[in-house]
Protein backbone atom coordinates (compact mmCIF):
# COMPACT_ATOMS: atom_id res chain seq x y z
CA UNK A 1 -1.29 -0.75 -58.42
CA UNK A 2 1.76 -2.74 -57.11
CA UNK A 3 2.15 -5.22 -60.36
CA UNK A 4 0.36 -4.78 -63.53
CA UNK A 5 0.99 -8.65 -65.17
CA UNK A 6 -2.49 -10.52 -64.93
CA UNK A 7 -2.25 -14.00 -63.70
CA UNK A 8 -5.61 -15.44 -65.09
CA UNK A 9 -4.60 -19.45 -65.67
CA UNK A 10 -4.37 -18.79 -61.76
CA UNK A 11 -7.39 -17.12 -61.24
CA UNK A 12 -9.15 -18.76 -63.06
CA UNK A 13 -8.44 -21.81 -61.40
CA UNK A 14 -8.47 -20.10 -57.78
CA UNK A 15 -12.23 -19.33 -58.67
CA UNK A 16 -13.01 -22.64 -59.92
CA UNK A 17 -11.73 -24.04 -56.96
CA UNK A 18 -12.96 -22.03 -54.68
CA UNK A 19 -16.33 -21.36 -55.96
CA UNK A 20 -17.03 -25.64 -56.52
CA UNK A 21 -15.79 -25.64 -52.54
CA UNK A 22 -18.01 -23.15 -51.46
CA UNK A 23 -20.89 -24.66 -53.48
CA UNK A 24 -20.70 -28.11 -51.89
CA UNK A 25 -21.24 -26.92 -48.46
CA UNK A 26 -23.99 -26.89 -46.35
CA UNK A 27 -25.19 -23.70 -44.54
CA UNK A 28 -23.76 -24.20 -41.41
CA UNK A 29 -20.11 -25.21 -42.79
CA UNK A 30 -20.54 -22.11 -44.83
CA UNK A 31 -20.80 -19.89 -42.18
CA UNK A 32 -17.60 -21.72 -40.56
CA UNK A 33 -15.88 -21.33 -44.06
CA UNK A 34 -16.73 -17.77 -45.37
CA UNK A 35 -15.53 -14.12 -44.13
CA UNK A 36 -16.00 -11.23 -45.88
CA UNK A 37 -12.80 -9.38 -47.61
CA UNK A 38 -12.10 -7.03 -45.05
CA UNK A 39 -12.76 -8.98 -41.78
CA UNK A 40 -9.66 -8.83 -39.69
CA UNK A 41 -9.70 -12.68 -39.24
CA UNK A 42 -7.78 -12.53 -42.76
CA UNK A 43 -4.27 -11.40 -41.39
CA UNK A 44 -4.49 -13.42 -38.66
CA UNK A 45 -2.47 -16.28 -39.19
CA UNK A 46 -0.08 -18.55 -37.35
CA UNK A 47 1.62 -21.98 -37.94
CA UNK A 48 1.55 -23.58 -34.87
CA UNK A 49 -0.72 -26.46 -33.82
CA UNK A 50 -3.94 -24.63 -32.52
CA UNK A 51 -7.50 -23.82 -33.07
CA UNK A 52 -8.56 -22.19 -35.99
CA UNK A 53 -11.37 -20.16 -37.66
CA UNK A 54 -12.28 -21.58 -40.97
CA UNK A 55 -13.85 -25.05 -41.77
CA UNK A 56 -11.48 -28.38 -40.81
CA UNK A 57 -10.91 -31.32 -42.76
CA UNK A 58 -12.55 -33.23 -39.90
CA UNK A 59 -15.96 -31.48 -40.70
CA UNK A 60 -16.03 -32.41 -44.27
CA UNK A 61 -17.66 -35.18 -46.08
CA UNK A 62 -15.22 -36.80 -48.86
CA UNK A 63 -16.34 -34.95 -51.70
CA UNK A 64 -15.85 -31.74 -50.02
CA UNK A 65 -12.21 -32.45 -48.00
CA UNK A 66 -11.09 -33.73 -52.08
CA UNK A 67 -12.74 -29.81 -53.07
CA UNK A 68 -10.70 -28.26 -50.12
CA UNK A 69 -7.36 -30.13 -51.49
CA UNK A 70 -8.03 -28.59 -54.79
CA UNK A 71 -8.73 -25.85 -53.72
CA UNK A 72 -5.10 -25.89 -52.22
CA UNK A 73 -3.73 -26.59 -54.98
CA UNK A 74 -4.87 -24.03 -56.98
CA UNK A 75 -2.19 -22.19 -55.14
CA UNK A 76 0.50 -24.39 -55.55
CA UNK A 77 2.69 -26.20 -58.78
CA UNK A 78 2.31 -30.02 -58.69
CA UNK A 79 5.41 -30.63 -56.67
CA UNK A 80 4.76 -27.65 -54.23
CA UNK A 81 0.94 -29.31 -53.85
CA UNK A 82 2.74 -32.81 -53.30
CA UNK A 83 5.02 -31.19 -50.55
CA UNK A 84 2.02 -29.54 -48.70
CA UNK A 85 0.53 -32.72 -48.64
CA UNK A 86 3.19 -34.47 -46.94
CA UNK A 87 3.03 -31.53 -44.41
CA UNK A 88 -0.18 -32.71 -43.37
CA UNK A 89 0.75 -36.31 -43.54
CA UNK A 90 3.21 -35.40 -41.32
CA UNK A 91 1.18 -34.86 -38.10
CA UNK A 92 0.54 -38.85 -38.37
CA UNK A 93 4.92 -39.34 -37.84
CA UNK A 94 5.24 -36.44 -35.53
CA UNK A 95 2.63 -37.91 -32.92
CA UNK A 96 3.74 -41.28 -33.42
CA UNK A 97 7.09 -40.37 -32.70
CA UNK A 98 5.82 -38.29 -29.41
CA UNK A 99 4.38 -41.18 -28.46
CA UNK A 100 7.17 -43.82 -28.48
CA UNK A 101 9.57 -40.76 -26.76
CA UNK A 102 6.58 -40.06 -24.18
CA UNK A 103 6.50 -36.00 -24.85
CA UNK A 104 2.88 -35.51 -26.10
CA UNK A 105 2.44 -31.86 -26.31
CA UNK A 106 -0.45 -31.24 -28.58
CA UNK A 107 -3.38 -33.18 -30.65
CA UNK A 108 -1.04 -34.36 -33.62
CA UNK A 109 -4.18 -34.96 -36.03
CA UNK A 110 -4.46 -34.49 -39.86
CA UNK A 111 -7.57 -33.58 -39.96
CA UNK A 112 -6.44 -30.17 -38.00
CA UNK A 113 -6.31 -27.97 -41.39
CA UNK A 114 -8.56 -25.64 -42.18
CA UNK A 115 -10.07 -24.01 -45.22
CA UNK A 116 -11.62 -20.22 -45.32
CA UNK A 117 -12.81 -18.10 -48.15
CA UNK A 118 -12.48 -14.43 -48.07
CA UNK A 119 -15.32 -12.09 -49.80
CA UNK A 120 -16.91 -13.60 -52.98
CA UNK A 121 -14.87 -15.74 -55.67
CA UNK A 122 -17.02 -14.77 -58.41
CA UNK A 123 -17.73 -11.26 -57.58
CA UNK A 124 -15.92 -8.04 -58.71
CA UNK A 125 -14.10 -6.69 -55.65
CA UNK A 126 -10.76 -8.51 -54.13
CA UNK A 127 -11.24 -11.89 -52.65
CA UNK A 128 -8.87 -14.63 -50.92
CA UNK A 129 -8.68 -17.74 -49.52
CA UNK A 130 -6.58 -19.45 -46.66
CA UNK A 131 -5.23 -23.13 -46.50
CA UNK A 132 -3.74 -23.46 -42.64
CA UNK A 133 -2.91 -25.57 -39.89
CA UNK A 134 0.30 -27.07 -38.02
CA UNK A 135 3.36 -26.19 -40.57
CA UNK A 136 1.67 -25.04 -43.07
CA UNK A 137 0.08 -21.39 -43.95
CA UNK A 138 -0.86 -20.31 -47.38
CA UNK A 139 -2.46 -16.87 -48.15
CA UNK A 140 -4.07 -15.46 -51.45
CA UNK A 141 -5.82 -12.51 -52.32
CA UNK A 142 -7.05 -12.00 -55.78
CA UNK A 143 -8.52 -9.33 -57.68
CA UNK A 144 -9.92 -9.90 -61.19
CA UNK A 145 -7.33 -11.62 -63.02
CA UNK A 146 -4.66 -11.23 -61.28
CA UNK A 147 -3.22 -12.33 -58.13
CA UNK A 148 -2.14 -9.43 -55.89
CA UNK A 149 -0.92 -11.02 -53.20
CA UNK A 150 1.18 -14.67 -51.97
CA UNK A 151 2.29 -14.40 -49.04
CA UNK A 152 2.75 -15.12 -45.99
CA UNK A 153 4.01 -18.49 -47.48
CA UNK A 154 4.55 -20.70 -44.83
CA UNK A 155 6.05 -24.65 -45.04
CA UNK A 156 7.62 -26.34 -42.17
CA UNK A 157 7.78 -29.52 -41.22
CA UNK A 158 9.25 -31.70 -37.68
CA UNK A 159 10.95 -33.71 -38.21
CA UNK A 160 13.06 -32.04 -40.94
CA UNK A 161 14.28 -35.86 -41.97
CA UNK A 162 12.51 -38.72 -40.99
CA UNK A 163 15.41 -41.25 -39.57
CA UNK A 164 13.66 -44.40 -38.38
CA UNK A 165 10.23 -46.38 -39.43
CA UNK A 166 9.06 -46.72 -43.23
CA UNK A 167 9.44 -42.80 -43.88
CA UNK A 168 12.75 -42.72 -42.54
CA UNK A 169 14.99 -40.36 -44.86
CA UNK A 170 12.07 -38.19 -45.75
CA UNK A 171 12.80 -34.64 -45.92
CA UNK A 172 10.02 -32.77 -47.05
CA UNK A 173 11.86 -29.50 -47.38
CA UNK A 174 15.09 -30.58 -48.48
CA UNK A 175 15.97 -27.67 -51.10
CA UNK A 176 15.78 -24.93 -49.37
CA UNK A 177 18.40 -25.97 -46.63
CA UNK A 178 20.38 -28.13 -49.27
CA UNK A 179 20.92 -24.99 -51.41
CA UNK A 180 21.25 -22.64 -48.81
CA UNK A 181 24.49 -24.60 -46.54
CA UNK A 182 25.50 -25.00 -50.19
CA UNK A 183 26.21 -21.14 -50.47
CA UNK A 184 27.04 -20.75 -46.91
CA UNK A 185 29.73 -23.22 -47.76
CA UNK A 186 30.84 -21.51 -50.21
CA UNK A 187 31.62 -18.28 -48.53
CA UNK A 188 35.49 -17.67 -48.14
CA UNK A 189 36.62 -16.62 -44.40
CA UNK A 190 35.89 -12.80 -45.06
CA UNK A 191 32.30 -13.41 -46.67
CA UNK A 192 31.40 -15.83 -43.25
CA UNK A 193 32.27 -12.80 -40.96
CA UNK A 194 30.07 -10.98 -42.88
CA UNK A 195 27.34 -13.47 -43.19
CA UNK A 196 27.00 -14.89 -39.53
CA UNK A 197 25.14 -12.52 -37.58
CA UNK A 198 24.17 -15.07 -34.47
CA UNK A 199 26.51 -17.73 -33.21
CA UNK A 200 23.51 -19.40 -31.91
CA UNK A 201 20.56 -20.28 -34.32
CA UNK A 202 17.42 -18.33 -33.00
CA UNK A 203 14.82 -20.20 -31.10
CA UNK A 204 12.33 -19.53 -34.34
CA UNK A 205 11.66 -17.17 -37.53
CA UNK A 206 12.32 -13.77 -36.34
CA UNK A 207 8.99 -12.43 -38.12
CA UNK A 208 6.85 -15.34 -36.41
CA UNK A 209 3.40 -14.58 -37.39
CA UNK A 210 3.01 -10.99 -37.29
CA UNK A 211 0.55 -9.39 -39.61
CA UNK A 212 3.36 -7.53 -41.09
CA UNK A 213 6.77 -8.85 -41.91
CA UNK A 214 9.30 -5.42 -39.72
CA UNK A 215 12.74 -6.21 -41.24
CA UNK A 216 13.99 -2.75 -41.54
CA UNK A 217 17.51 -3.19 -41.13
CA UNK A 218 19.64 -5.68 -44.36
CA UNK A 219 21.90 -7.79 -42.47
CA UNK A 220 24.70 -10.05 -43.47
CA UNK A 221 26.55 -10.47 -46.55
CA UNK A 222 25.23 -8.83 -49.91
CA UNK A 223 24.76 -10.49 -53.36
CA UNK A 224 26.97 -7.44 -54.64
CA UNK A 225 29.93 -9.28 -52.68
CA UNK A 226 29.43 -12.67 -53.68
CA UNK A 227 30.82 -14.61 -56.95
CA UNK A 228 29.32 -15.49 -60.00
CA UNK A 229 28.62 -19.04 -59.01
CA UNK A 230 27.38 -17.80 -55.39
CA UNK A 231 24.95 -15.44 -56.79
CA UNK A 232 23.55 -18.03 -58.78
CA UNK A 233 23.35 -20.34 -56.20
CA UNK A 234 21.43 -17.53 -54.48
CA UNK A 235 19.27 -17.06 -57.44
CA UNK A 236 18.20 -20.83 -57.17
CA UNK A 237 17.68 -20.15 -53.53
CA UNK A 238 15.18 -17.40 -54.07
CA UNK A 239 13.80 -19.21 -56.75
CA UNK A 240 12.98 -22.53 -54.90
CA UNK A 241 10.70 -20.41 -52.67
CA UNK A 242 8.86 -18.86 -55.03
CA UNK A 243 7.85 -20.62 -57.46
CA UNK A 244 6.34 -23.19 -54.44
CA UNK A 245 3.60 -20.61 -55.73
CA UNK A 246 1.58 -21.01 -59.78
CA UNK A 247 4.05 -20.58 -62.38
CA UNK A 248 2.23 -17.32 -64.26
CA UNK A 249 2.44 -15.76 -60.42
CA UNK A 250 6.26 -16.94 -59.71
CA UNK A 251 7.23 -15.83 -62.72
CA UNK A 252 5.70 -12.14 -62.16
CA UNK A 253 7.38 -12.20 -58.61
CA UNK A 254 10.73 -13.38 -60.27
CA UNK A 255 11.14 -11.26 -62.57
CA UNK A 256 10.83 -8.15 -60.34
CA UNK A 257 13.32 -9.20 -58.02
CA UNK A 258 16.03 -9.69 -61.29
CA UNK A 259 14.18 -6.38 -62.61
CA UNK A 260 15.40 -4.64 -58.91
CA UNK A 261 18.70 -6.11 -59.23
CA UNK A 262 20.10 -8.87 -56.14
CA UNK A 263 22.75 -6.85 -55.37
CA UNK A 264 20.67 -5.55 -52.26
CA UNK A 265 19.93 -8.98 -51.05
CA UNK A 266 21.72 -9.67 -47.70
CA UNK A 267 22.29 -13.75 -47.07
CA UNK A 268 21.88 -13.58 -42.90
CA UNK A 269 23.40 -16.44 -41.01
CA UNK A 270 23.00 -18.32 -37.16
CA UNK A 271 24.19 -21.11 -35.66
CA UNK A 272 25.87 -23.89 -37.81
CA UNK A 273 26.99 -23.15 -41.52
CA UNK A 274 26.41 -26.71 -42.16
CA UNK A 275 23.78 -29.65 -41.33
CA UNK A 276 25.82 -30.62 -37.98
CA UNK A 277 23.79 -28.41 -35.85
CA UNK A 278 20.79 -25.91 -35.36
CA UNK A 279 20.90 -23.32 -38.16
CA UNK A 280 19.03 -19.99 -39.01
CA UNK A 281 19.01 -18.04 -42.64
CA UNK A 282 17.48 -15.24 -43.67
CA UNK A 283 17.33 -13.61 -47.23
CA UNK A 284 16.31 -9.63 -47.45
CA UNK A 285 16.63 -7.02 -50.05
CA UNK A 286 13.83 -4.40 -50.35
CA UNK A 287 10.75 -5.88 -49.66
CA UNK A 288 11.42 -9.51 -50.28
CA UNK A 289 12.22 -11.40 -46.82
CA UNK A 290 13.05 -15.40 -46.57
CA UNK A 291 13.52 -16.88 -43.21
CA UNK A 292 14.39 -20.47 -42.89
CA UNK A 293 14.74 -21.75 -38.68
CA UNK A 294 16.28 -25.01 -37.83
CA UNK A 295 16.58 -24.70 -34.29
CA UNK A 296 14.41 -26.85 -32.36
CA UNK A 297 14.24 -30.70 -31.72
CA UNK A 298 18.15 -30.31 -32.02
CA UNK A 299 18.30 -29.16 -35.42
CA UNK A 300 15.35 -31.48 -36.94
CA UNK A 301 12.34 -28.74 -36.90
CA UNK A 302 12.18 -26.49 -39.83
CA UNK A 303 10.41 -23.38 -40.20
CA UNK A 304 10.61 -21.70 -43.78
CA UNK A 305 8.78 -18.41 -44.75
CA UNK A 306 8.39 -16.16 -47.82
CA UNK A 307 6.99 -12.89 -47.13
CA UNK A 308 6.80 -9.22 -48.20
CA UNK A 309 7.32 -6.25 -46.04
CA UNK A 310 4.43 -4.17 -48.08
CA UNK A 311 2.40 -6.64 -49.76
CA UNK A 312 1.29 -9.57 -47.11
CA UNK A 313 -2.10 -9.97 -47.52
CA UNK A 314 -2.06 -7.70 -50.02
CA UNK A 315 -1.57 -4.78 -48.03
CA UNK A 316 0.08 -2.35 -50.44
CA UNK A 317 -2.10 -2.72 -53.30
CA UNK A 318 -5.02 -2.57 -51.65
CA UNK A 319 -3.28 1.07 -50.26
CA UNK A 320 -2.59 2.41 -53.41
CA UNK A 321 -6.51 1.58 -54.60
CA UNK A 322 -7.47 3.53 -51.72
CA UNK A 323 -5.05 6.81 -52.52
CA UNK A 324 -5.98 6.68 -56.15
CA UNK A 325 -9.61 5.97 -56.26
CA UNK A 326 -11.34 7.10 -53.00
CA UNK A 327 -11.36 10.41 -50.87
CA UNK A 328 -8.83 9.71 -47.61
């Protein structure tokens, strides 16, 4: 199979989680809540503010919406949990502020996230769960103990910095461009030729919310041509994605990519190299892909991804069970 490292603090407390959930709802919310393993619904995924399959926050009692936040967690370290929940807090700024500018575009509502459990927690065959709604996207499949799939990872958040009212200077997501103009500022005039690929930031991630991740082409400016300092400034890049994920499964994903080398990782730029205007990044090498959009609402609307071009939803794994242990 793709990774042989168990994960089982994680799994262990996915199933907890998941199972307790499960067990506090009635049948009806079950049937909202619960698809089997291979149900298509399971790759289906977007991060926009719409209708969803799965069972909301609105629908639950207070027992079970505090059973769906754990069971969030479970996913997440402590300060990747306490940024998701600021995502969802989020929705109460965002429509106040469409209100007071008079450009209400959709139902801006906390209570819009949903919760969906895929096969059986406890049972022997792979299982997942999904934690989605506006800005935020999380996927995990497990099997046994270990977790064989992360991604899609998906955080965003609008606005990108709060600026007025008793939030103002918020920025949920403040790493991942922080570090990242870091590097870009970094570059010297021959490594920014290299790096900027757009002159205009594009109007969103490039991969959106396909079920697959089609970056086939490395763009930009390689690790392999960057300084000592850069590439660790890269490094912490990389890292501050990942290990948004448990520590036992960041780790695992970590140390492949230094196992693979990050010579092959390409640092893709658009728009601004700084924070004075709309700016796009993307980090690829292999199978890894970041993307990171700051385009819309002028620059105040980010987007931020972690995916893998085999492995979303556990794709490849699930593959090579297939070839190895059934008739094709």
């Amino acid at each position: 199979m793709a990774t042989q490292l168990a994960h089982p603090k994680t799994t262990s407390r996915m199933v907890d989680a998941c199972s307790d959930f499960l067990k506090s709802l009635n049948s009806e919310q079950r049937e909202k809540a619960t698809y089997v393993y291979e149900d298509g619904e399971r790759v289906f995924w977007y991060y926009a503010p719409l209708n969803r399959h799965g069972l909301a926050l609105r629908d639950m009692n207070g027992e079970q919406r505090k059973l769906a936040y754990r069971m969030m967690a479970s996913g997440l370290t402590e300060r990747s949990y306490g940024q998701a929940a600021q995502i969802i807090d989020h929705e109460a700024i965002l429509g106040a502020l469409e209100i007071e500018e008079e450009r209400i575009t959709f139902v801006r509502d906390p209570d819009l996230y949903y919760f969906t459990v895929f096969g059986e927690p406890e049972g022997d065959g792979p299982w997942g769960w999904r934690a989605e709604g506006h800005h935020l996207s999380l996927h995990y499949s497990i099997w046994g103990d270990r977790v064989i799939s992360g991604t899609p990872f998906f955080f965003g958040a609008n606005p990108a910095e709060v600026r007025k009212g008793p939030k103002a200077g918020l920025r949920i997501l403040a790493e991942c461009e922080d570090l990242a103009v870091e590097l870009a500022g970094s570059l010297d005039v021959g490594q920014r030729g290299k790096a900027l690929i757009y002159d205009k930031a594009p109007d969103d991630i490039l991969t959106y919310s396909a079920a697959r991740a089609s970056m086939p082409e490395e763009q930009g400016l390689a690790a392999s041509q960057m300084s000592v300092t850069q590439r660790e400034i890269l490094m912490a890049l990389i890292t501050e994605y990942v290990t948004r994920a448990p520590q036992d499964f960041s780790e695992d994903r970590l140390a492949s990519i230094r196992d693979q080398g990050i010579d092959g990782i390409h640092l893709a730029w658009g728009g601004a190299m700084d924070k004075s205007g709309p700016h796009y990044y993307r980090l690829h090498g292999g199978t890894f892909v970041v993307e990171f959009d700051n385009q819309q609402n002028d620059g105040n609307h980010i987007h931020s991804v972690w995916r893998d071009t085999l492995n979303d939803f556990a794709g490849d794994v699930l593959r090579e069970h297939l070839i190895l242990y059934h008739v094709i």
